[in-house]
Protein backbone atom coordinates (compact mmCIF):
# COMPACT_ATOMS: atom_id res chain seq x y z
CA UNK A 1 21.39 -3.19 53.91
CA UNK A 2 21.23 -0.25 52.06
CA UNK A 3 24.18 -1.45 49.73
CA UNK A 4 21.86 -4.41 48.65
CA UNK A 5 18.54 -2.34 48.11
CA UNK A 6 20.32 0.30 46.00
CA UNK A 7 22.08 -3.07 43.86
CA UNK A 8 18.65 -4.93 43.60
CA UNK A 9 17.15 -1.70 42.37
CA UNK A 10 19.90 -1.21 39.62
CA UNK A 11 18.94 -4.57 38.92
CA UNK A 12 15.06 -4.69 38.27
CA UNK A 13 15.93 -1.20 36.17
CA UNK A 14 18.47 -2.75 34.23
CA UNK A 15 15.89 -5.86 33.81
CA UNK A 16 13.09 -3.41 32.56
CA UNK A 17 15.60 -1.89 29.93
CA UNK A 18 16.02 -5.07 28.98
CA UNK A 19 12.76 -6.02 28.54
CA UNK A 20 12.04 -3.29 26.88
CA UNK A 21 14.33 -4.04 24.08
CA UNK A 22 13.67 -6.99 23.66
CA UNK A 23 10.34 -6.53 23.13
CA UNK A 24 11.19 -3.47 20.67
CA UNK A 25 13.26 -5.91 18.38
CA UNK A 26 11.07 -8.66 18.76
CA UNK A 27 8.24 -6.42 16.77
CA UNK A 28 10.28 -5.22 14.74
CA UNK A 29 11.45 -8.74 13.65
CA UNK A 30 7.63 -9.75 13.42
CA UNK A 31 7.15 -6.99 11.41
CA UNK A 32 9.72 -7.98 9.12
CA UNK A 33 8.31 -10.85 8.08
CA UNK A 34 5.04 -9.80 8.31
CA UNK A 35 5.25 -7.09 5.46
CA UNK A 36 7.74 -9.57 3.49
CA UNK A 37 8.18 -8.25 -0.04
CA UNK A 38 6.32 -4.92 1.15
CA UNK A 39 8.67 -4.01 3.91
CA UNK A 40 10.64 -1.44 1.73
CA UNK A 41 7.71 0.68 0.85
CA UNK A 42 7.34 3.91 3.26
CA UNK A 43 4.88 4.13 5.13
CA UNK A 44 1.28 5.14 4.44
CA UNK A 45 -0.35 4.16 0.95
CA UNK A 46 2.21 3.15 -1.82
CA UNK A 47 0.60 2.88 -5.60
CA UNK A 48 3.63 1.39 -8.17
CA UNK A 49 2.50 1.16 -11.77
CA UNK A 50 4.88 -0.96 -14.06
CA UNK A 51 4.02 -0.20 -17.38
CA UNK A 52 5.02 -3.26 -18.91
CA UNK A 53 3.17 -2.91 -22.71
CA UNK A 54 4.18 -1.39 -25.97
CA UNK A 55 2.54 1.71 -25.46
CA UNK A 56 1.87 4.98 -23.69
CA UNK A 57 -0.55 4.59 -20.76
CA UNK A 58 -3.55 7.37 -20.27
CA UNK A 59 -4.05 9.04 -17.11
CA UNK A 60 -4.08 7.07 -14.14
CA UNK A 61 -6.21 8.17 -11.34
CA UNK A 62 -6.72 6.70 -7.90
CA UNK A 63 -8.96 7.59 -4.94
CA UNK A 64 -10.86 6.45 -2.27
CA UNK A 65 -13.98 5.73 -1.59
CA UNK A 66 -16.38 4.14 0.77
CA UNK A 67 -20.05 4.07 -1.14
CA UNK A 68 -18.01 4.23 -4.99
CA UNK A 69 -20.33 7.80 -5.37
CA UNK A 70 -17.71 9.76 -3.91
CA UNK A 71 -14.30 9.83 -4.45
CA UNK A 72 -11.48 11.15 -2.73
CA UNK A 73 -8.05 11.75 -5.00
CA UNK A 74 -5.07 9.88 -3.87
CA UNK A 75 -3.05 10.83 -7.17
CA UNK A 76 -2.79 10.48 -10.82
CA UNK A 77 0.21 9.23 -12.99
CA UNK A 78 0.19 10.99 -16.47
CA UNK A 79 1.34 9.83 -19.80
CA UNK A 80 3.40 6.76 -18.75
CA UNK A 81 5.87 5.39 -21.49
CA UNK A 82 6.13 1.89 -22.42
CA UNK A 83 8.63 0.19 -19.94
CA UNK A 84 8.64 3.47 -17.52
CA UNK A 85 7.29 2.88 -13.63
CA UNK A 86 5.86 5.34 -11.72
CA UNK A 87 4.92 5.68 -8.04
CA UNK A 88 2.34 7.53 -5.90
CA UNK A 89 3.25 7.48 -2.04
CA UNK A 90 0.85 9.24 0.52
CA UNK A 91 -0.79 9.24 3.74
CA UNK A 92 -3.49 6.64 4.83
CA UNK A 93 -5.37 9.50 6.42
CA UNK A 94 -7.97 9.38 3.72
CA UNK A 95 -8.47 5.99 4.81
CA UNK A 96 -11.21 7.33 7.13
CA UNK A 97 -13.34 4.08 7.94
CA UNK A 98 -12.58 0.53 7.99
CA UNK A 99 -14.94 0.33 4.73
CA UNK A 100 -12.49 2.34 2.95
CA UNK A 101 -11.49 1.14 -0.93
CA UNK A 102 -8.87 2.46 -3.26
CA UNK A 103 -10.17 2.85 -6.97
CA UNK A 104 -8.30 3.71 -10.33
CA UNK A 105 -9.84 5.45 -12.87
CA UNK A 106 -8.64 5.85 -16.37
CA UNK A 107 -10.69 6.66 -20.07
CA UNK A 108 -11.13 4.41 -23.28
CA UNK A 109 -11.10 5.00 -26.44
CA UNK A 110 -14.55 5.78 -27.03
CA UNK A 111 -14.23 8.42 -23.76
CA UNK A 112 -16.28 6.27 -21.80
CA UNK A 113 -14.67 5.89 -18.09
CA UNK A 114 -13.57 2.87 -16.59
CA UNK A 115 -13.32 2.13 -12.76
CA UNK A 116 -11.85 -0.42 -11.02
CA UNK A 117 -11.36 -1.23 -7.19
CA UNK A 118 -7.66 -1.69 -6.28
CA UNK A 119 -7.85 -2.84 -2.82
CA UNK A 120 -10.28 -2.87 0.44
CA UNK A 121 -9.20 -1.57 3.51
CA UNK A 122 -10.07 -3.50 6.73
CA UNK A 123 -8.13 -1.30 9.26
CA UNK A 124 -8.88 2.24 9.57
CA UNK A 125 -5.39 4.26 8.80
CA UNK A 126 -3.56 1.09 7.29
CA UNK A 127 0.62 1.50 8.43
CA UNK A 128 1.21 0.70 5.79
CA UNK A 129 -0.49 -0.70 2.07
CA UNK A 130 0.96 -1.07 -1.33
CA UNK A 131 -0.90 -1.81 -4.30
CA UNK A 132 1.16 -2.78 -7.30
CA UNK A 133 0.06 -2.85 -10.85
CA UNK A 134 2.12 -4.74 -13.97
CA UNK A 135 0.38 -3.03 -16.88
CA UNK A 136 0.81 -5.85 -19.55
CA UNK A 137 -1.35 -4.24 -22.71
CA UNK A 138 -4.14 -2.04 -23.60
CA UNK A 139 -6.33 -3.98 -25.88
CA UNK A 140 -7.64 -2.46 -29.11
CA UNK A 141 -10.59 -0.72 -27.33
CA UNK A 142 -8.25 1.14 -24.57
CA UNK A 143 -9.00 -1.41 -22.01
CA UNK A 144 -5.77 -2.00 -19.96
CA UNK A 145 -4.96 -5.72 -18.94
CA UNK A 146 -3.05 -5.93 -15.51
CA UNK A 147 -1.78 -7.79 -13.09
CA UNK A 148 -2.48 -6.24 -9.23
CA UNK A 149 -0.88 -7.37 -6.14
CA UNK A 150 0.17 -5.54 -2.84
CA UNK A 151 -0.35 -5.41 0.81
CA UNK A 152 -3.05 -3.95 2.26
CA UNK A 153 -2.41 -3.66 6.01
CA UNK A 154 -3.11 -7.11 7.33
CA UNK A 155 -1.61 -9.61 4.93
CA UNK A 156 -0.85 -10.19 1.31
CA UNK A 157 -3.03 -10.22 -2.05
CA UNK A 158 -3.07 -11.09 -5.52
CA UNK A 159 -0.90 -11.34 -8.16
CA UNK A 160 -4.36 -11.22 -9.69
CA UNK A 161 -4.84 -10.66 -13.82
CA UNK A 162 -7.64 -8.29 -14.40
CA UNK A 163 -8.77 -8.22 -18.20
């Protein structure tokens, strides 16, 4: 009797590890395809910039922001050559409401300042997000003309020209 308890209890433990990883590899599968492309990025918010013109690039400068009055910095890429890539990788902590949006900020010729929104954050604390831009050209006035696509917690976006 006691033979049988002691073998039915190695049994429902053994069952439980089991379980266990199955269910661990089984999200991590879902995962896998669920980040697709994306899944190579670390963790936390990943901005790539391809600079994919002729020319030098200005200063890049991304941040957060829920009401676009404030701004939080997430990074800025200086001075990127023609055909160079850069890549800012941080936490999502700044991420601090589900309202959250990540902005980049850069200046024209004429020094006025142009903003424009990257991404919106449903989740609060994304995993992970990536946000990639393909600079193709800066036009004659300093505007740049990109292409932006990414991942931004829940599911893919873009590729998406902006002129």
């Amino acid at each position: 009797m006691k033979k049988s308890i002691r073998y039915i209890s190695i049994a429902v433990v053994l069952w439980g590890v089991l379980l266990a990883i199955s269910a661990y590899f089984l999200f991590s599968f879902i995962e896998f395809i669920w980040q697709g492309e994306y899944r190579n990025y670390e963790q936390g918010v990943t901005i790539e910039v391809n600079n994919l013109s002729n020319q030098s690039l200005p200063s890049l400068k991304f941040s957060y922001s829920v009401n676009q009055s404030e701004f939080k910095e997430v990074g800025t890429i200086e001075n990127l050559n023609a055909g160079d890539t850069a890549q800012i990788t941080g936490s999502s902590k700044g991420v601090n409401t589900s309202d959250t949006s990540l902005y980049l900020h850069y200046y024209i010729d004429n020094g006025g300042k142009v903003e424009n929104h990257m991404i919106y954050f449903d989740l609060m604390q994304p995993i992970k997000a990536v946000v990639i831009l393909d600079i193709k050209e800066v036009d004659v006035h300093g505007f740049l003309i990109y292409e932006k696509r990414g991942f931004d917690g829940l599911s893919d976006f873009g590729p998406e020209e902006i002129k």
